[in-house]
PDB file of N, CA and C in Angstrom:
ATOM      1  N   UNK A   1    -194.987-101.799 -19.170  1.00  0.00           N
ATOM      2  CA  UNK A   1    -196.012-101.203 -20.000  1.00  0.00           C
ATOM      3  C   UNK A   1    -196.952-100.358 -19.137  1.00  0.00           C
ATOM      4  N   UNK A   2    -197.495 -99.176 -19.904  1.00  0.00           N
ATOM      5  CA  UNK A   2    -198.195 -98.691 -19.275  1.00  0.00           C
ATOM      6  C   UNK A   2    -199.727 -98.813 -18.584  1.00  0.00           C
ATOM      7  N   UNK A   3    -200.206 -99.273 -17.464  1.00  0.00           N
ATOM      8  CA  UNK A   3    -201.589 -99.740 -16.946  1.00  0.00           C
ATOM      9  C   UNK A   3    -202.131 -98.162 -16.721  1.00  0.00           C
ATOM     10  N   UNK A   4    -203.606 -98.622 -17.504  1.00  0.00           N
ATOM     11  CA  UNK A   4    -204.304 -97.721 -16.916  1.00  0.00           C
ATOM     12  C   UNK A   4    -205.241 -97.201 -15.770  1.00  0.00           C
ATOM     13  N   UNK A   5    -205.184 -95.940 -15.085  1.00  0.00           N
ATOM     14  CA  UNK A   5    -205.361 -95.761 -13.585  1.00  0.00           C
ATOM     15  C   UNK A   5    -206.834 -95.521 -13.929  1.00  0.00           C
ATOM     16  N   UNK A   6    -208.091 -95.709 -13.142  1.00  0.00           N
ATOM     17  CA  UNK A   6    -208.896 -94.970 -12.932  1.00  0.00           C
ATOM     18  C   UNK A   6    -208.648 -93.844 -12.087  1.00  0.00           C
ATOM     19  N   UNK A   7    -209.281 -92.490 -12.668  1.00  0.00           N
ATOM     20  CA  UNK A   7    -208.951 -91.391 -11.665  1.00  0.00           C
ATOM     21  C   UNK A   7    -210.545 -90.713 -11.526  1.00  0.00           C
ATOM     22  N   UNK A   8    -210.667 -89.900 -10.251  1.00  0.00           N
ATOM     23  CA  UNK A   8    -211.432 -89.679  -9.638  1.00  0.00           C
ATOM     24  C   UNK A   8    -211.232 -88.059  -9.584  1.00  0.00           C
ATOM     25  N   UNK A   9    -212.354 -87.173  -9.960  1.00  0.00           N
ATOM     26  CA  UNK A   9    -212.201 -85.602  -9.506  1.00  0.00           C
ATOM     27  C   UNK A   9    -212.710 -84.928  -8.616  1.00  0.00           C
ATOM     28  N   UNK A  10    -212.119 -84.297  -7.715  1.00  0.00           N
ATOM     29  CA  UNK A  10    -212.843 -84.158  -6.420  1.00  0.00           C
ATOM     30  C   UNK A  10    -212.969 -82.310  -6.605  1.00  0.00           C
ATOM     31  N   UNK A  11    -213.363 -82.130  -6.108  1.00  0.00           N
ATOM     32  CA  UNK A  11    -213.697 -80.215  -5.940  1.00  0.00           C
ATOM     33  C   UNK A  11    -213.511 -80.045  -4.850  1.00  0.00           C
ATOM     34  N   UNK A  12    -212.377 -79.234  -4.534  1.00  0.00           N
ATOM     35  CA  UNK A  12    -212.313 -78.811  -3.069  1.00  0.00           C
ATOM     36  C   UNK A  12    -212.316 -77.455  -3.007  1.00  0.00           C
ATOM     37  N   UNK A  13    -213.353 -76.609  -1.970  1.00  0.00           N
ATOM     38  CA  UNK A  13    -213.410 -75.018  -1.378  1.00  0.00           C
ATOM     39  C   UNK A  13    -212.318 -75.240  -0.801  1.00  0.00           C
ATOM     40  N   UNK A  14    -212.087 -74.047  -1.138  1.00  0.00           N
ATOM     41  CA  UNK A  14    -210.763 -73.400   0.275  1.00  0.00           C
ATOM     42  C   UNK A  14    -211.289 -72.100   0.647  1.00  0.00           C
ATOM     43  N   UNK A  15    -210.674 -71.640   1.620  1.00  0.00           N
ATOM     44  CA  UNK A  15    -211.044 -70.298   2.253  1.00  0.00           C
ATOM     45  C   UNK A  15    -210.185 -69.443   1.593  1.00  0.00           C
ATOM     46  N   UNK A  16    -208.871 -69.758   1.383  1.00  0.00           N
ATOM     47  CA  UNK A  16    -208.087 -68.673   0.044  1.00  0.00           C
ATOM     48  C   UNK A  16    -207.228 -69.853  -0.905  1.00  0.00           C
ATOM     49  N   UNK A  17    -206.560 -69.201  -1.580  1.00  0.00           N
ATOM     50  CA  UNK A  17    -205.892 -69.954  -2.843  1.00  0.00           C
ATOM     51  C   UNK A  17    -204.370 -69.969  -2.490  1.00  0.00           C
ATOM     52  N   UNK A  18    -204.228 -69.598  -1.494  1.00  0.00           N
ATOM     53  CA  UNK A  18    -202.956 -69.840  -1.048  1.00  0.00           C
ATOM     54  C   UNK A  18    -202.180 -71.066  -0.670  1.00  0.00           C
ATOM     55  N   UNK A  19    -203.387 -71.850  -0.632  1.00  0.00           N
ATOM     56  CA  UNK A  19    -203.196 -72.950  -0.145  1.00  0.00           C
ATOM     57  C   UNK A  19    -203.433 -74.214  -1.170  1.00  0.00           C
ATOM     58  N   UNK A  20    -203.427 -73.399  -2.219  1.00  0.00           N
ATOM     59  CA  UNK A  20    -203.213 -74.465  -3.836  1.00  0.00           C
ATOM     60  C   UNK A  20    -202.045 -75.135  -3.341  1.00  0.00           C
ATOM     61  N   UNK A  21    -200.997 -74.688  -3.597  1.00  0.00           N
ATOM     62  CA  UNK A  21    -199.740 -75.544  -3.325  1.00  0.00           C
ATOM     63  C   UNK A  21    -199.676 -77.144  -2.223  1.00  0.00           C
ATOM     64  N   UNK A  22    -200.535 -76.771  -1.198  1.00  0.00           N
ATOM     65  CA  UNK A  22    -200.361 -77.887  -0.421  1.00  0.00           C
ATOM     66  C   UNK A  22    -201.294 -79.037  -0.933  1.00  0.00           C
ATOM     67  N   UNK A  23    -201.989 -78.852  -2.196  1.00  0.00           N
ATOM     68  CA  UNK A  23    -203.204 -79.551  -2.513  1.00  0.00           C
ATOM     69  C   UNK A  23    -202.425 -80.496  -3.610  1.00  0.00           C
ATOM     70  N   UNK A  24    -201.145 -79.923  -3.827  1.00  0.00           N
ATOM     71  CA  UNK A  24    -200.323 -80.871  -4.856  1.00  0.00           C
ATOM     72  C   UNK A  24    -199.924 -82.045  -4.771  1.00  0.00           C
ATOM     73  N   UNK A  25    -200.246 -82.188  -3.136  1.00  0.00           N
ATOM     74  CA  UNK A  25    -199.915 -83.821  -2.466  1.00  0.00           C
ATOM     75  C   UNK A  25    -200.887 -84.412  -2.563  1.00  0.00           C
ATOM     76  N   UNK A  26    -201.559 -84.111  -2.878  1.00  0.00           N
ATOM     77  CA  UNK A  26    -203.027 -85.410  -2.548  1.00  0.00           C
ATOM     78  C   UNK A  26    -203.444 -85.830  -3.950  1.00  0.00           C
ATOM     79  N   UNK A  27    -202.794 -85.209  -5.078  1.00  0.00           N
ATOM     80  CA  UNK A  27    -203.315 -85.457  -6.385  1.00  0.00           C
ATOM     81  C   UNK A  27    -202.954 -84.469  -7.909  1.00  0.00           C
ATOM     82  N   UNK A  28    -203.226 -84.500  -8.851  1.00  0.00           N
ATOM     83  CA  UNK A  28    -203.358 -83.679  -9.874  1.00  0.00           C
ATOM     84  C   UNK A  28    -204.184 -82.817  -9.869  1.00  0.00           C
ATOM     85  N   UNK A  29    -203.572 -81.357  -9.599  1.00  0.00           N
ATOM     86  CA  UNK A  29    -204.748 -80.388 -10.028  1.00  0.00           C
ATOM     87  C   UNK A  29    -204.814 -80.021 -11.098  1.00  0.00           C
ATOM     88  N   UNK A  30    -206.008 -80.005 -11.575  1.00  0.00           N
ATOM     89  CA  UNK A  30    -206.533 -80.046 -12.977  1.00  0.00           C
ATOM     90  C   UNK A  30    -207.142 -78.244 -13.351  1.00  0.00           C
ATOM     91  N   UNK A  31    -208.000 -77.832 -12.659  1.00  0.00           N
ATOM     92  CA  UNK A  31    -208.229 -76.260 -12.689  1.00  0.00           C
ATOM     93  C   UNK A  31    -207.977 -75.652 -11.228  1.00  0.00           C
ATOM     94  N   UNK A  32    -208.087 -74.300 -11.332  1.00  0.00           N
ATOM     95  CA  UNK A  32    -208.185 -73.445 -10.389  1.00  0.00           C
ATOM     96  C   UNK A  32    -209.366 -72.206 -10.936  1.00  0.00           C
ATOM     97  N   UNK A  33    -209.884 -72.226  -9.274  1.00  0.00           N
ATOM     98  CA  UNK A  33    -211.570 -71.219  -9.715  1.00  0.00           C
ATOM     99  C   UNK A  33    -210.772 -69.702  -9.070  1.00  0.00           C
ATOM    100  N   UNK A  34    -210.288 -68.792  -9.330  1.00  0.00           N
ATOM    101  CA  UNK A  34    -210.096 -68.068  -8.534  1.00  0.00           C
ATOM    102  C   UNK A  34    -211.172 -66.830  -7.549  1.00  0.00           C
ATOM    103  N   UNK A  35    -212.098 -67.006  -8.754  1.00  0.00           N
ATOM    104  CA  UNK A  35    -213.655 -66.304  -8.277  1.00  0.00           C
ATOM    105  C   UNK A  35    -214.354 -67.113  -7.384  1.00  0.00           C
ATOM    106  N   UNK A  36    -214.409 -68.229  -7.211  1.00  0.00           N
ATOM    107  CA  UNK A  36    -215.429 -69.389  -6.604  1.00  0.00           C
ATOM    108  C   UNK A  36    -214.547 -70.117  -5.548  1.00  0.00           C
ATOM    109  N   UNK A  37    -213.082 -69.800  -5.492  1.00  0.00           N
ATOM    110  CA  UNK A  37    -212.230 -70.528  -4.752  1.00  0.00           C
ATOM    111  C   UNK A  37    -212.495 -71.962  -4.342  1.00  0.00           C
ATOM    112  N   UNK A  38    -212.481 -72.757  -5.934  1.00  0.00           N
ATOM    113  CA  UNK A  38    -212.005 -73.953  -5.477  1.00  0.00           C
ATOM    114  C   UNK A  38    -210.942 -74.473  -6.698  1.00  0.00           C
ATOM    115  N   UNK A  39    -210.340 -75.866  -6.027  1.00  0.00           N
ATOM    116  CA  UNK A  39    -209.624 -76.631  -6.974  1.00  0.00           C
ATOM    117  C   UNK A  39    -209.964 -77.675  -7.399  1.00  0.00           C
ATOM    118  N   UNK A  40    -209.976 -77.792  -8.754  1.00  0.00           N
ATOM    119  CA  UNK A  40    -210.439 -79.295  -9.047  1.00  0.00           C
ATOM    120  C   UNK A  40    -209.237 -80.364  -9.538  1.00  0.00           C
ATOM    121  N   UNK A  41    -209.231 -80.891  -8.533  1.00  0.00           N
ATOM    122  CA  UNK A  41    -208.318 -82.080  -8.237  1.00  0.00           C
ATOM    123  C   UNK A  41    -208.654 -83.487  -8.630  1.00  0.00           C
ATOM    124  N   UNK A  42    -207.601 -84.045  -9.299  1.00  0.00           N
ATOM    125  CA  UNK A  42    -207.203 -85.578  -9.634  1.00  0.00           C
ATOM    126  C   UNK A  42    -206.882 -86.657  -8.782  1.00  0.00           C
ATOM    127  N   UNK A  43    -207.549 -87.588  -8.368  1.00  0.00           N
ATOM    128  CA  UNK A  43    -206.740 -88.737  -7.724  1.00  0.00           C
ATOM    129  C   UNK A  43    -207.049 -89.669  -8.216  1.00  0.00           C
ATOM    130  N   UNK A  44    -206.461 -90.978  -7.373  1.00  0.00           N
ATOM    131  CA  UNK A  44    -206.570 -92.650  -7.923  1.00  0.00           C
ATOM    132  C   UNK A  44    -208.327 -92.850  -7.140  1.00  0.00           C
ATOM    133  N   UNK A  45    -208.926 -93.684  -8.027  1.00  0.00           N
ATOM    134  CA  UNK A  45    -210.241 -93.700  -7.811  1.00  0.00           C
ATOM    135  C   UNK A  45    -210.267 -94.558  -6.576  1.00  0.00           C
ATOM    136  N   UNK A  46    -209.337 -95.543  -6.612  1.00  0.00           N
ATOM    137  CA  UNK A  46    -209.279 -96.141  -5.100  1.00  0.00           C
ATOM    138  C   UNK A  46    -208.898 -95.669  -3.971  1.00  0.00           C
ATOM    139  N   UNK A  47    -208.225 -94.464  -3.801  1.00  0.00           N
ATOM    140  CA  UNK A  47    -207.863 -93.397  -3.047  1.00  0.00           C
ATOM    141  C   UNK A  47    -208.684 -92.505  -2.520  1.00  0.00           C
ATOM    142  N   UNK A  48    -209.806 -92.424  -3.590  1.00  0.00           N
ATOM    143  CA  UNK A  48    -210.721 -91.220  -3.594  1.00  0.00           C
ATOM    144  C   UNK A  48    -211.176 -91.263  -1.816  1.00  0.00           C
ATOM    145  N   UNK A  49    -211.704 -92.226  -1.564  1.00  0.00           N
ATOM    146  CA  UNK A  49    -212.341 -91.579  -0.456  1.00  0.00           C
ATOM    147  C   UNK A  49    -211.713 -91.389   0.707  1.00  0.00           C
ATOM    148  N   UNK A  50    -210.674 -91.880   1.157  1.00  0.00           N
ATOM    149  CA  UNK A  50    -209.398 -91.617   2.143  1.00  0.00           C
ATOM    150  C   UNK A  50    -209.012 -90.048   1.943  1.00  0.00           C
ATOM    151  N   UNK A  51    -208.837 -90.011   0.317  1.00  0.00           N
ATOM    152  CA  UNK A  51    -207.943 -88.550   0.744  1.00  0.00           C
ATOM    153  C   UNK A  51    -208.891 -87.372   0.744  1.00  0.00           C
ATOM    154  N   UNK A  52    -210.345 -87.800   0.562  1.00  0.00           N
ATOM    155  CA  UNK A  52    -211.852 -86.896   0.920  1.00  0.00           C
ATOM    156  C   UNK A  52    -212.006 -86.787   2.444  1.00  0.00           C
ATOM    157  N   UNK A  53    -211.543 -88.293   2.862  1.00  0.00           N
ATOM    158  CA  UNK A  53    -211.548 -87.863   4.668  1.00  0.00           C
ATOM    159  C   UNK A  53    -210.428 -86.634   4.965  1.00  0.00           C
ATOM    160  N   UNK A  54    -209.269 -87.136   4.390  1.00  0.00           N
ATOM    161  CA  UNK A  54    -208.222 -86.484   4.910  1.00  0.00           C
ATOM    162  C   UNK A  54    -208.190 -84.578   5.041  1.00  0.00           C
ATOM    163  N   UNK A  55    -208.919 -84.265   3.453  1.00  0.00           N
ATOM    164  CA  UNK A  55    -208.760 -83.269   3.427  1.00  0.00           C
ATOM    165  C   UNK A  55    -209.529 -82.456   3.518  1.00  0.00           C
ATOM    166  N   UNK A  56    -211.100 -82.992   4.210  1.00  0.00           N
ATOM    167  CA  UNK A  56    -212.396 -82.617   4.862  1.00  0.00           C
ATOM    168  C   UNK A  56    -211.561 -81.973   6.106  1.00  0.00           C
ATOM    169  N   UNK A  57    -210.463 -83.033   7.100  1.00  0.00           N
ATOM    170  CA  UNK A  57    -209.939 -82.196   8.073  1.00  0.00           C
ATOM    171  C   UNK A  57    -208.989 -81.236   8.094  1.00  0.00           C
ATOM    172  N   UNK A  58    -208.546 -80.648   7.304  1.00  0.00           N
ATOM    173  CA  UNK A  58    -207.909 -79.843   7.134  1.00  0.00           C
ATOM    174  C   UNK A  58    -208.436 -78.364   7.405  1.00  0.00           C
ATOM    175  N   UNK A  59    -207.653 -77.576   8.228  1.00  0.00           N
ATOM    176  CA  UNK A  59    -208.639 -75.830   8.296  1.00  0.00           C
ATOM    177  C   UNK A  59    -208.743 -75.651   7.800  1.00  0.00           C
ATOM    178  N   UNK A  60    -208.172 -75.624   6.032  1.00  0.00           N
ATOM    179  CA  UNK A  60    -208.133 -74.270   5.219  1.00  0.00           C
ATOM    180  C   UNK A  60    -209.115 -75.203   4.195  1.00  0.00           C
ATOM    181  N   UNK A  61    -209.935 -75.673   3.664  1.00  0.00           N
ATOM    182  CA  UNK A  61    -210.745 -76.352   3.432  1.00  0.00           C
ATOM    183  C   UNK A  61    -212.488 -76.468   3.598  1.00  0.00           C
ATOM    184  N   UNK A  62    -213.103 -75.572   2.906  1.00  0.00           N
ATOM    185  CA  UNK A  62    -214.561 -75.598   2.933  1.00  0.00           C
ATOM    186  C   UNK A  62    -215.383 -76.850   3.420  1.00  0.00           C
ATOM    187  N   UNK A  63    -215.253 -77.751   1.868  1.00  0.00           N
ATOM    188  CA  UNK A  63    -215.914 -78.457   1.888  1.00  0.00           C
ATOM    189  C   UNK A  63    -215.201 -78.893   0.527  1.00  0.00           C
ATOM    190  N   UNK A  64    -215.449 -80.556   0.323  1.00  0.00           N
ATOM    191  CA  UNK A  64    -215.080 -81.327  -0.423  1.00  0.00           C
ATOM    192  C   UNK A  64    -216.388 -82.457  -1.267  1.00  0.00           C
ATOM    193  N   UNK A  65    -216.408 -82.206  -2.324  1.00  0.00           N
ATOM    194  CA  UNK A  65    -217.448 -82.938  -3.055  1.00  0.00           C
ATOM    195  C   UNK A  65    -216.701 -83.924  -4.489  1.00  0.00           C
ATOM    196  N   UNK A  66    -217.321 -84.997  -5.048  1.00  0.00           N
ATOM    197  CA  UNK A  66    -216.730 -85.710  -5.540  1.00  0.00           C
ATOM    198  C   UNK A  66    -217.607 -85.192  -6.564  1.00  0.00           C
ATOM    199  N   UNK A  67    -216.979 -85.275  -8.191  1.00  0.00           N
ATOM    200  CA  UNK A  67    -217.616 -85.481  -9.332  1.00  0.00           C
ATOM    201  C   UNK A  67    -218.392 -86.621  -9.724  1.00  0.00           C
ATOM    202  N   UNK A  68    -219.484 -85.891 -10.278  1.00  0.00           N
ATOM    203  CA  UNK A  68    -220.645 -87.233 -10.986  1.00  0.00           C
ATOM    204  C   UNK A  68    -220.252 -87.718 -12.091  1.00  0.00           C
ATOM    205  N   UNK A  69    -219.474 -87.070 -13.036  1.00  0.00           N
ATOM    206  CA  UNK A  69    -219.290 -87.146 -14.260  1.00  0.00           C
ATOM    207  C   UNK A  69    -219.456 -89.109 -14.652  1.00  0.00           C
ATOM    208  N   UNK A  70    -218.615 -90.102 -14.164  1.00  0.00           N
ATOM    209  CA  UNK A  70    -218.581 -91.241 -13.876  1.00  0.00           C
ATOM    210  C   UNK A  70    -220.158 -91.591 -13.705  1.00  0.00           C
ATOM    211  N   UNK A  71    -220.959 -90.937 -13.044  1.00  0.00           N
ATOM    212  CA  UNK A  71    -222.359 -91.646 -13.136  1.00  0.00           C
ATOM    213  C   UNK A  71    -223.146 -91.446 -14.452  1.00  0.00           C
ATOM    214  N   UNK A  72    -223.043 -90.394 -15.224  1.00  0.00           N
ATOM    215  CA  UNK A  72    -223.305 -89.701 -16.431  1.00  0.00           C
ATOM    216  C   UNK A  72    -223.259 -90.909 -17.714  1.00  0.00           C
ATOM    217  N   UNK A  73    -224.478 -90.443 -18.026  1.00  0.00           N
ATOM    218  CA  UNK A  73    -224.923 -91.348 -19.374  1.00  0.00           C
ATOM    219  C   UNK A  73    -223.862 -90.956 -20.528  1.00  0.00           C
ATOM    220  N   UNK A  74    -223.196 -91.292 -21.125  1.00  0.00           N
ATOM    221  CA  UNK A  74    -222.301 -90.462 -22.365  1.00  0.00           C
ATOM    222  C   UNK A  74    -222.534 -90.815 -23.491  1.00  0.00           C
ATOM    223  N   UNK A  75    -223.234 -91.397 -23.700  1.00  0.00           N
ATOM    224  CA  UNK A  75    -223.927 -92.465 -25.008  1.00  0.00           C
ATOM    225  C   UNK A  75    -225.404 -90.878 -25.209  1.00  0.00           C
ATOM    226  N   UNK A  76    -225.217 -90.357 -26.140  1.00  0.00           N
ATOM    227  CA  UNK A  76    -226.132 -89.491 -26.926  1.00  0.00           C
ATOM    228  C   UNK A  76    -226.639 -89.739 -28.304  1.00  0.00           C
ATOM    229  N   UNK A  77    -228.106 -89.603 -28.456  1.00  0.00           N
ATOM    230  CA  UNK A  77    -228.719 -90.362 -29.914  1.00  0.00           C
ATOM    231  C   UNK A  77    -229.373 -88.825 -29.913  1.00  0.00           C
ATOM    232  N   UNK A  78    -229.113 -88.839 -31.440  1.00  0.00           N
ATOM    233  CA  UNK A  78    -230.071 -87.974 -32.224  1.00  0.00           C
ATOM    234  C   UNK A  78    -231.330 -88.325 -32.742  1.00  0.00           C
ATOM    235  N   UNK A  79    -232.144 -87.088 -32.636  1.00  0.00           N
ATOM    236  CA  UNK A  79    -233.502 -87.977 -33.126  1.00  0.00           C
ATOM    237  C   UNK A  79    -234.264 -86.702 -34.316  1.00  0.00           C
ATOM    238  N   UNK A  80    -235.086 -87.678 -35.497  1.00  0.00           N
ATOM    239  CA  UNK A  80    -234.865 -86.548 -36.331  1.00  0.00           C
ATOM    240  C   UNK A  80    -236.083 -86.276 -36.072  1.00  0.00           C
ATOM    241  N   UNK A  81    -236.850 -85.687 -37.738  1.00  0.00           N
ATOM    242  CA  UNK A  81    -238.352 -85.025 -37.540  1.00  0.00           C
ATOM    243  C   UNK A  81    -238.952 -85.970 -37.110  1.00  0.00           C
ATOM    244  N   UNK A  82    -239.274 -87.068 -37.393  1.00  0.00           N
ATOM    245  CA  UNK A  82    -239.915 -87.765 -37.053  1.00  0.00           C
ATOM    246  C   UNK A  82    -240.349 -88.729 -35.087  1.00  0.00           C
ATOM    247  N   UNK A  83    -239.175 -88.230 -34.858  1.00  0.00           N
ATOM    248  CA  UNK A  83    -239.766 -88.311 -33.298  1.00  0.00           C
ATOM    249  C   UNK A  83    -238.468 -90.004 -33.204  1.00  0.00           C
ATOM    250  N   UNK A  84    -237.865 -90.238 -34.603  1.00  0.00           N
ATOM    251  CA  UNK A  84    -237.402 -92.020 -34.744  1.00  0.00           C
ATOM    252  C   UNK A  84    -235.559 -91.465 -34.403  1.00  0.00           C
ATOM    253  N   UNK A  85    -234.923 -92.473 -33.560  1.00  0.00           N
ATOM    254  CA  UNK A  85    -233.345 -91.975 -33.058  1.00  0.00           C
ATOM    255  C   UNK A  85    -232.485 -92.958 -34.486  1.00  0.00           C
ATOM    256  N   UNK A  86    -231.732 -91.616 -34.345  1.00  0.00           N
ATOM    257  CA  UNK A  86    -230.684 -92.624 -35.479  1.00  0.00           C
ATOM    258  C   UNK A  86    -229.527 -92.779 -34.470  1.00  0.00           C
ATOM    259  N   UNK A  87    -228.786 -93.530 -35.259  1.00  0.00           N
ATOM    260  CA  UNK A  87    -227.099 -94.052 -34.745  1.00  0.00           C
ATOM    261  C   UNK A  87    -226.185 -93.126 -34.718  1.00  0.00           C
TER     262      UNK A  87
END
């Protein structure tokens, strides 16, 4: 049966986009920036920070930052005229 993974999104700069392809090993890429040159990449959340070391050393590689999204409140209440939140 199928278990579910936590996954983790990391943003990685590159210096060009040529080097998308080699980024296919470390995870799921999810977009490509071609103006902003980065990739936003998928991994196992228990992985996350190993393959952040790994690919911090890499030349072709800016800089590597992890998504907040996971810290993010997602629970949103409306509130009407009265200043009172509904459900």
């Amino acid at each position: 049966m199928y278990k579910k993974v936590e996954r983790q999104a990391l943003y990685v700069w590159v210096y060009s986009l040529k080097w998308r392809k080699k980024l296919q090993r470390y995870g799921t890429i999810y977009y490509t920036s071609p103006k902003m040159k980065y990739v936003m990449l998928y991994v196992n959340a228990n992985k996350a920070a190993e393959v952040k070391k790994e690919l911090t050393a890499k030349n072709y590689v800016k800089r590597v930052s992890l998504a907040h999204r996971k810290e993010l409140d997602e629970h949103f209440v409306m509130k009407n005229k009265d200043g009172e939140e509904e459900a």
